[in-house]
Protein backbone atom coordinates (compact mmCIF):
# COMPACT_ATOMS: atom_id res chain seq x y z
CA UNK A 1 61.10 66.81 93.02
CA UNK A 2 59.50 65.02 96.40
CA UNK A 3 56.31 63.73 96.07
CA UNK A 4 54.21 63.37 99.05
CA UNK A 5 50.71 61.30 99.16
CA UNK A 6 48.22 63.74 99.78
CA UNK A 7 46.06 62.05 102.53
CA UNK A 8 44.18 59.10 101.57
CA UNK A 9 43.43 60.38 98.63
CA UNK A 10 46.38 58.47 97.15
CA UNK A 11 47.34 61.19 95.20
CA UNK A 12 50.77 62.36 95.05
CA UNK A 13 51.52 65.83 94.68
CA UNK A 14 54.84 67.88 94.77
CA UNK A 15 55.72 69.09 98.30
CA UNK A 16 56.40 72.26 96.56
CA UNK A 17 53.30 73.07 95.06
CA UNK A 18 51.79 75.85 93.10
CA UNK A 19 49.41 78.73 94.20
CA UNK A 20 47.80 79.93 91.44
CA UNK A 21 45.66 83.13 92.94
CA UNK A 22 48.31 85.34 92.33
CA UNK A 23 48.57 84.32 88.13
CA UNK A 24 45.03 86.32 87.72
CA UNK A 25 46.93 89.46 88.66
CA UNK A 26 49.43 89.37 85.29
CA UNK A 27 48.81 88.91 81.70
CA UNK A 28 47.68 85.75 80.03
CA UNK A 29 50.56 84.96 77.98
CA UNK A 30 53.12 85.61 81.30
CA UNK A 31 50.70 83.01 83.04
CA UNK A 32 51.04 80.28 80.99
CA UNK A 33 54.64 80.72 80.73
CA UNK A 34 55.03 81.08 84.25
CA UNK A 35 52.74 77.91 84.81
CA UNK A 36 54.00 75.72 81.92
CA UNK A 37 57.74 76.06 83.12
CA UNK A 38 56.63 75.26 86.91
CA UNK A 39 55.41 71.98 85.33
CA UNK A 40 58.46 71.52 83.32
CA UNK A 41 61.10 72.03 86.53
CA UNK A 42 58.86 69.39 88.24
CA UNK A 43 56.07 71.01 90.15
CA UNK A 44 53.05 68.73 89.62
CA UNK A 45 50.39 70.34 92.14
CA UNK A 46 48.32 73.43 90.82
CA UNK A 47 45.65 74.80 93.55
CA UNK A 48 43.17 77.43 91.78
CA UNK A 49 39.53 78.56 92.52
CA UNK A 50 36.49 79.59 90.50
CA UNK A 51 36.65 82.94 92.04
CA UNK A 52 40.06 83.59 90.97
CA UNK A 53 38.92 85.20 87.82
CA UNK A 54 40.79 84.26 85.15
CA UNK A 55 43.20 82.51 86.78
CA UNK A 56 41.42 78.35 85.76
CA UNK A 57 41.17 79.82 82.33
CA UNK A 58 45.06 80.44 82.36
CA UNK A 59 45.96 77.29 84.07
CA UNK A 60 44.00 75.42 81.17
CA UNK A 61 45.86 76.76 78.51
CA UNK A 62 48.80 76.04 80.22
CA UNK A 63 48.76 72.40 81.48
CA UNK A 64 45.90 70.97 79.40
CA UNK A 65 48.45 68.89 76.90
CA UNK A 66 49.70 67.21 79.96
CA UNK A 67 46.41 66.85 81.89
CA UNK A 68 47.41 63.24 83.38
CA UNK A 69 50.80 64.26 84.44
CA UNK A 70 49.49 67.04 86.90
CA UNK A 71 46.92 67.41 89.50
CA UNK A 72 44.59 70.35 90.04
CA UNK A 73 42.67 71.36 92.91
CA UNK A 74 39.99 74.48 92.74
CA UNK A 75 36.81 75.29 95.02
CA UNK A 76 33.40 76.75 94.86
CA UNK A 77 31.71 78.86 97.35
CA UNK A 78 28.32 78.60 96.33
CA UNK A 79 26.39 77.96 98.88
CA UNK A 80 23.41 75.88 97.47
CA UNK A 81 23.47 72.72 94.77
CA UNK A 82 22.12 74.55 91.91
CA UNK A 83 25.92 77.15 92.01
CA UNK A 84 27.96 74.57 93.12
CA UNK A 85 27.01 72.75 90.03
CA UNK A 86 27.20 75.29 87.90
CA UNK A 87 30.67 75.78 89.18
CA UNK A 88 31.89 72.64 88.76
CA UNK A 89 31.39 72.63 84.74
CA UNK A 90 32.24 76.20 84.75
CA UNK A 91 35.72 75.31 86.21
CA UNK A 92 35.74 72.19 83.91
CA UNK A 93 35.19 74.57 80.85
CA UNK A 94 38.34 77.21 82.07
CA UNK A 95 40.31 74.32 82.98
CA UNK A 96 40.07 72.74 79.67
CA UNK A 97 39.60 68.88 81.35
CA UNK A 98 37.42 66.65 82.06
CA UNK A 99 37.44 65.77 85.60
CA UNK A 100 38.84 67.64 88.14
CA UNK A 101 41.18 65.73 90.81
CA UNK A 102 40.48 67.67 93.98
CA UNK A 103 37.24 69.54 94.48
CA UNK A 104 37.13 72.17 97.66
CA UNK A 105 34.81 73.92 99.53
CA UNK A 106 35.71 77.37 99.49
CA UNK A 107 36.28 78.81 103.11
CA UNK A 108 32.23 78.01 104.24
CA UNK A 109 31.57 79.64 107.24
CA UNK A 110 29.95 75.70 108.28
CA UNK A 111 30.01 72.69 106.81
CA UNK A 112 27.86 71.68 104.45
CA UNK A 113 25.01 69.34 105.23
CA UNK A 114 25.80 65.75 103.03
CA UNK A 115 22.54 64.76 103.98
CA UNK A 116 20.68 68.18 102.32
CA UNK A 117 19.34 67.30 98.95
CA UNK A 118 18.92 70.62 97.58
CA UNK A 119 22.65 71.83 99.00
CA UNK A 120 26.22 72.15 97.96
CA UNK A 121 27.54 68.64 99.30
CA UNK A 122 24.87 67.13 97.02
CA UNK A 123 26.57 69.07 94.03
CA UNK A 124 29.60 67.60 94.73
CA UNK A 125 28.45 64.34 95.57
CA UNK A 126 26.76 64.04 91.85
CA UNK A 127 29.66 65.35 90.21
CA UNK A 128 32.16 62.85 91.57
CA UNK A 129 29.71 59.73 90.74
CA UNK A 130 29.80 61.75 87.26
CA UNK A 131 33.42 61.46 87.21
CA UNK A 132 33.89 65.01 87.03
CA UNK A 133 35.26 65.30 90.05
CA UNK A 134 37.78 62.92 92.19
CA UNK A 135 37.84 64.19 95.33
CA UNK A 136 36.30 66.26 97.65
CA UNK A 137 38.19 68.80 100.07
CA UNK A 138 37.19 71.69 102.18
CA UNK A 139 39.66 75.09 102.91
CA UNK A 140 38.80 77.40 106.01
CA UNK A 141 40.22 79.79 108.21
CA UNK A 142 38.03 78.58 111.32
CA UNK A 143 39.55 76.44 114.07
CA UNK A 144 36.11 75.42 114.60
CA UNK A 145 35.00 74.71 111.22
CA UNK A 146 38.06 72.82 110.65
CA UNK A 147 37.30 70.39 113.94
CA UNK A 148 33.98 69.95 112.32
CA UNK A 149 35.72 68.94 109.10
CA UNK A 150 38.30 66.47 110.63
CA UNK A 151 35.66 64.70 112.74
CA UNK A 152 32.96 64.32 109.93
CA UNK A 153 34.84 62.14 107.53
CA UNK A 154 33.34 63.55 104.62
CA UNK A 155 36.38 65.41 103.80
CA UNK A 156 39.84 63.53 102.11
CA UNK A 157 41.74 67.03 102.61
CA UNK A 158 41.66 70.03 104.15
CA UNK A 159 43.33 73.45 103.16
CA UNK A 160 43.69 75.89 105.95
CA UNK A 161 46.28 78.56 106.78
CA UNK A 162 49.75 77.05 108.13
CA UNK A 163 53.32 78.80 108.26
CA UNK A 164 55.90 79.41 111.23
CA UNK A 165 53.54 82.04 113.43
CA UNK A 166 51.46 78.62 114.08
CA UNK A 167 49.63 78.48 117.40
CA UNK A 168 49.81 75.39 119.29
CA UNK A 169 45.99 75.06 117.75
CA UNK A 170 46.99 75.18 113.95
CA UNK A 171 49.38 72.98 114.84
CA UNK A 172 46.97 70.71 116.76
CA UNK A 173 45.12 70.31 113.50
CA UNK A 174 47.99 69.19 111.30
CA UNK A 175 48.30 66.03 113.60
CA UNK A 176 44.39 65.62 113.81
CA UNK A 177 44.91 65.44 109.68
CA UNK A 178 47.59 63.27 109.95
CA UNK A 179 45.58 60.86 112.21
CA UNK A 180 42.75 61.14 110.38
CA UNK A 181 44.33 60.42 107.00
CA UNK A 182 43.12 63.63 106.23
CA UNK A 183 45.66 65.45 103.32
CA UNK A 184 46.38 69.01 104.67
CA UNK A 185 46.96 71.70 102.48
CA UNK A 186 48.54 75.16 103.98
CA UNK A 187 47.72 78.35 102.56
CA UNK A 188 49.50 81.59 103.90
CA UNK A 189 52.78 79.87 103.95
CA UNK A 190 54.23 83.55 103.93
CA UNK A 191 51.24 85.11 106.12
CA UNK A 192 49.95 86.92 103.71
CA UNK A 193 53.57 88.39 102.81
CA UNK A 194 54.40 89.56 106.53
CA UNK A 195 57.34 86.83 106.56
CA UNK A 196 60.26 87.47 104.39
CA UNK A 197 62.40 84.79 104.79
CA UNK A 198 61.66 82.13 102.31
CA UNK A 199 64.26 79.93 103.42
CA UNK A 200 63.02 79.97 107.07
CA UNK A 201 59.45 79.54 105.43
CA UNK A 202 60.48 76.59 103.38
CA UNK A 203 62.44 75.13 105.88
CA UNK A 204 59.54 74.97 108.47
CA UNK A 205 56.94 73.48 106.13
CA UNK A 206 59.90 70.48 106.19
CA UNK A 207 59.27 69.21 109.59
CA UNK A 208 56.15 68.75 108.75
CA UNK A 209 55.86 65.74 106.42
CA UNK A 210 52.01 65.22 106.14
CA UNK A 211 51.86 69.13 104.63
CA UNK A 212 51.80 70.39 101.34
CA UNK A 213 52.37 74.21 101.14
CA UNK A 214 51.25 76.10 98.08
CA UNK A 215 52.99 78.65 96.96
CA UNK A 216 51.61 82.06 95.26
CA UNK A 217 53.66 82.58 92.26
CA UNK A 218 53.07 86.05 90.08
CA UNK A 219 56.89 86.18 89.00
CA UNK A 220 59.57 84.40 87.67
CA UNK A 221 61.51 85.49 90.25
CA UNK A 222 59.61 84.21 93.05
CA UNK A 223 59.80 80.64 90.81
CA UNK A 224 62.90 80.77 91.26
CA UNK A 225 63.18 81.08 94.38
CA UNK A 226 61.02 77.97 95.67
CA UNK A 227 62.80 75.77 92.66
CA UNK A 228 66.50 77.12 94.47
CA UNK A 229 65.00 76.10 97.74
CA UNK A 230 63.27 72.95 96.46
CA UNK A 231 66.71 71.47 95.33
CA UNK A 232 68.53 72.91 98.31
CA UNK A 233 66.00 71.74 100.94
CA UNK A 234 66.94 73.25 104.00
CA UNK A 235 65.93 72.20 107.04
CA UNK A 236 65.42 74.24 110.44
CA UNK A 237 68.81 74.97 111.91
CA UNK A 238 69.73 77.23 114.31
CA UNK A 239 70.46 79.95 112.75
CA UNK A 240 66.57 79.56 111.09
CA UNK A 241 65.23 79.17 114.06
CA UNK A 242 66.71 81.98 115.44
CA UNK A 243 64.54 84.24 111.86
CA UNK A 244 61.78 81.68 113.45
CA UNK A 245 61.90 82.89 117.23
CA UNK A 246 62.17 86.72 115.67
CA UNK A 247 59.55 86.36 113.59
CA UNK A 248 57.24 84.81 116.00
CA UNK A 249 57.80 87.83 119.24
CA UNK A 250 57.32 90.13 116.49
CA UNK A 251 54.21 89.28 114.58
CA UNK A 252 52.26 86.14 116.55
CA UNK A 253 49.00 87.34 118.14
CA UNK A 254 47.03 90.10 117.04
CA UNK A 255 47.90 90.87 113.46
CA UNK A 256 45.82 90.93 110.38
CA UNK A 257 46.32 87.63 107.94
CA UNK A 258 45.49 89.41 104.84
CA UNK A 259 42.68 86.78 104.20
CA UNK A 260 40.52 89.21 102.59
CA UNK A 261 37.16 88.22 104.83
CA UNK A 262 36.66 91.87 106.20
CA UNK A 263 35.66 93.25 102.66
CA UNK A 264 33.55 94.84 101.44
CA UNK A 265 34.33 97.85 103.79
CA UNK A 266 31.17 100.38 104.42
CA UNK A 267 33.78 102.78 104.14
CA UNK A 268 35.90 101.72 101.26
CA UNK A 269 39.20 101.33 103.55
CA UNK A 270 41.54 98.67 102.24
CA UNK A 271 41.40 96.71 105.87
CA UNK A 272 43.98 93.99 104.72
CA UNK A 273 46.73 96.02 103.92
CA UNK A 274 45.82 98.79 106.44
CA UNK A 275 45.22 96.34 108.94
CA UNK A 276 48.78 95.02 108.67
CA UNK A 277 50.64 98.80 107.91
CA UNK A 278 52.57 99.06 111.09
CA UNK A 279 54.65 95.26 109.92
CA UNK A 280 54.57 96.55 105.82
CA UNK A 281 56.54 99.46 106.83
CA UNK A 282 59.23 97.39 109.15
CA UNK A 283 59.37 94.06 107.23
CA UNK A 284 59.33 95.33 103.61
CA UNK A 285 60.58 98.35 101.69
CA UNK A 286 58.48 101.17 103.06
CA UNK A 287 58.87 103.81 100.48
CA UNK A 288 55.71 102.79 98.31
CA UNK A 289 53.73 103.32 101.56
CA UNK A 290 54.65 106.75 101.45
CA UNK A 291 53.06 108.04 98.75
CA UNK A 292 50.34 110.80 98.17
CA UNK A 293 47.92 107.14 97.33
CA UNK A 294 48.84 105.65 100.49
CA UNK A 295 48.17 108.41 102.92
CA UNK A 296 45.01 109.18 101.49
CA UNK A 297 44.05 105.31 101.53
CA UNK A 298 45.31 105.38 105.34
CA UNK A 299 43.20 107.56 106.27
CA UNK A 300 39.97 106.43 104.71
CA UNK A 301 40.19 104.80 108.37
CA UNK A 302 38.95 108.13 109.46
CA UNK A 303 35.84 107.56 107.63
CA UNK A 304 35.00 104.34 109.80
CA UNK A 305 31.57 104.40 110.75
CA UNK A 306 31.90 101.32 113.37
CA UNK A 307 29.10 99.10 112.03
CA UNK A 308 31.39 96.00 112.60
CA UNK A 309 30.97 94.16 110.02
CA UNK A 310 34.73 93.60 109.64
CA UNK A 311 34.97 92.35 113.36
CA UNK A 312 32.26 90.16 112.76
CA UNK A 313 33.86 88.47 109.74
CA UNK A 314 37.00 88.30 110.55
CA UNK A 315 37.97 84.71 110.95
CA UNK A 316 40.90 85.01 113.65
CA UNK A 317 38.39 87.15 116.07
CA UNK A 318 40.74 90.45 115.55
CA UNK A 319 38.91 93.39 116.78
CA UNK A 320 39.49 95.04 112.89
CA UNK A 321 38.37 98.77 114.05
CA UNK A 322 40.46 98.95 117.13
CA UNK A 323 43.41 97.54 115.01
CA UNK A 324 43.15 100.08 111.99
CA UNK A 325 43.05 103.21 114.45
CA UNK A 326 46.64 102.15 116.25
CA UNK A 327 47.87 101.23 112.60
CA UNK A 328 46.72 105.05 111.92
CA UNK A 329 48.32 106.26 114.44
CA UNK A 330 51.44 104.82 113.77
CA UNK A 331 51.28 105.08 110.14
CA UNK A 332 51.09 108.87 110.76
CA UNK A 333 53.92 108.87 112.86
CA UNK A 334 56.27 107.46 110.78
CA UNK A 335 55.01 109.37 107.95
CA UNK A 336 56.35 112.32 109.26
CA UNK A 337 59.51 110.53 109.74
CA UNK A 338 60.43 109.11 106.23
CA UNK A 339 57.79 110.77 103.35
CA UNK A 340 61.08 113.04 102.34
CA UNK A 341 63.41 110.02 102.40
């Protein structure tokens, strides 16, 4: 499998790497089976976090025989050096290591301050003269925040969402990383699961040889599938371009990324999957969407009581009320259309 040096942190990780949010979603034993045969088809690159439950704990049982043959990446969100620390050698504990090789900044709304004694940059700072961590890498879903990042230099990588809907700005900051020696990792490589082409997926992450996609993998399955591609490698031709072009008119502008950043809702509504209905019910099989749970979680958006907190929080400056009332609307409508199908 293709190694690729991930920025100048001179490590080299698997261009095909491994997502491992999903794995805290299915049983233990599944997990390390689905983790331990990643690493044995050649996937060397596991990305976790602290707030993916139990998903370091699984990774640890998993790859902790064959610790210096793999590299792991997880984050902390804590926003203050006292939780940061605690998460580092809470992660060390799950993980079952010693040192971790990339440590992130989980998704901060602004960067922390190096120069704050008392805050999270300081964590990490101690922890890597400790030796307990190797690196030091920041994710976000903010254009701005990611600038920030790139032009501070206190960041070897940065993880930040990347796939073929890319705006000339996302793709303005994977050749700011690239000059910057700056690894970039891209989450939502399948837009939360809005694109269904994994081929067209795979092949655009390939023009880009300075990225490292991570994959979420829950099944064996879906395994498969990125090991098929991995030793096919495909490469944008026309006929991908064409899923490309499609893909872009359809979905590119205003439509939810499923990043999660709305919640908690006043109002209980399930914003990232409601957010998104109208492209569920088009690009995926529709007929789980139509049941007695689903209508009655669609219209929780009639219980909205317009505080906007979800518009203020949302990352990609979606007006999140607005949205869920057309995806009502047209949830309804085809309702009425296919519920008997």
């Amino acid at each position: 499998m293709d190694k690729i040096r991930l920025g100048r942190t001179e490590l080299y990780v698997s261009k095909t790497a491994f997502g491992a949010l999903p794995i805290q979603r299915i049983s233990h034993d599944d997990a390390v089976k689905l983790v331990r045969r990643a690493y044995e088809s050649g996937i060397n690159y596991f990305d976790t976090a602290n707030a993916y439950t139990d998903s370091e704990e699984k990774l640890g049982d998993a790859l902790h025989d064959v610790r210096q043959e793999v590299i792991i990446s997880t984050k902390s969100g804590g926003s203050d050096k006292k939780t940061v620390q605690a998460h580092i050698e809470e992660s060390l504990r799950r993980l079952r290591t010693d040192y971790i090789d990339l440590f992130q900044f989980h998704n901060p709304a602004e960067l922390p301050d190096p120069e704050d004694p008392d805050g999270p940059f300081a964590a990490a700072l101690e922890a890597k003269q400790k030796g307990y961590i190797r690196h030091i890498g920041i994710t976000n879903h903010r254009l701005k925040v990611a600038h920030a990042a790139i032009d501070s230099g206190n960041f070897e990588t940065l993880q930040f969402p990347f796939c073929h809907l890319a705006a000339p700005q996302d793709l303005e900051i994977v050749e700011q990383c690239k000059a910057a020696d700056m690894g970039f990792i891209a989450m939502k490589g399948l837009s939360g699961g809005l694109l269904n082409n994994a081929e067209a997926c795979y092949a655009f992450m390939q023009e880009y040889p300075n990225v490292v996609p991570i994959w979420g993998i829950q099944r064996e399955e879906e395994l498969d599938q990125w090991l098929e591609l991995t030793a096919r490698n495909p490469h944008v031709t026309p006929e991908i371009q064409a899923i490309i072009d499609k893909d872009r008119k359809e979905l590119a502008g205003n439509f939810c990324r499923s990043c999660g950043y709305c919640l908690p809702c006043t109002a209980g509504i399930d914003i990232p999957q409601a957010a998104r209905m109208s492209a569920l019910l088009r690009r995926s099989p529709y007929q789980p969407y139509m049941s007695d749970e689903w209508y009655a979680k669609m219209h929780k958006i009639e219980e909205c009581v317009h505080c906007n907190a979800c518009k203020s929080r949302c990352p990609y400056g979606l007006d999140t009320p607005a949205l869920l009332q057309v995806m009502l609307k047209d949830y309804d409508a085809f309702y009425a259309e296919h519920h008997n199908d």
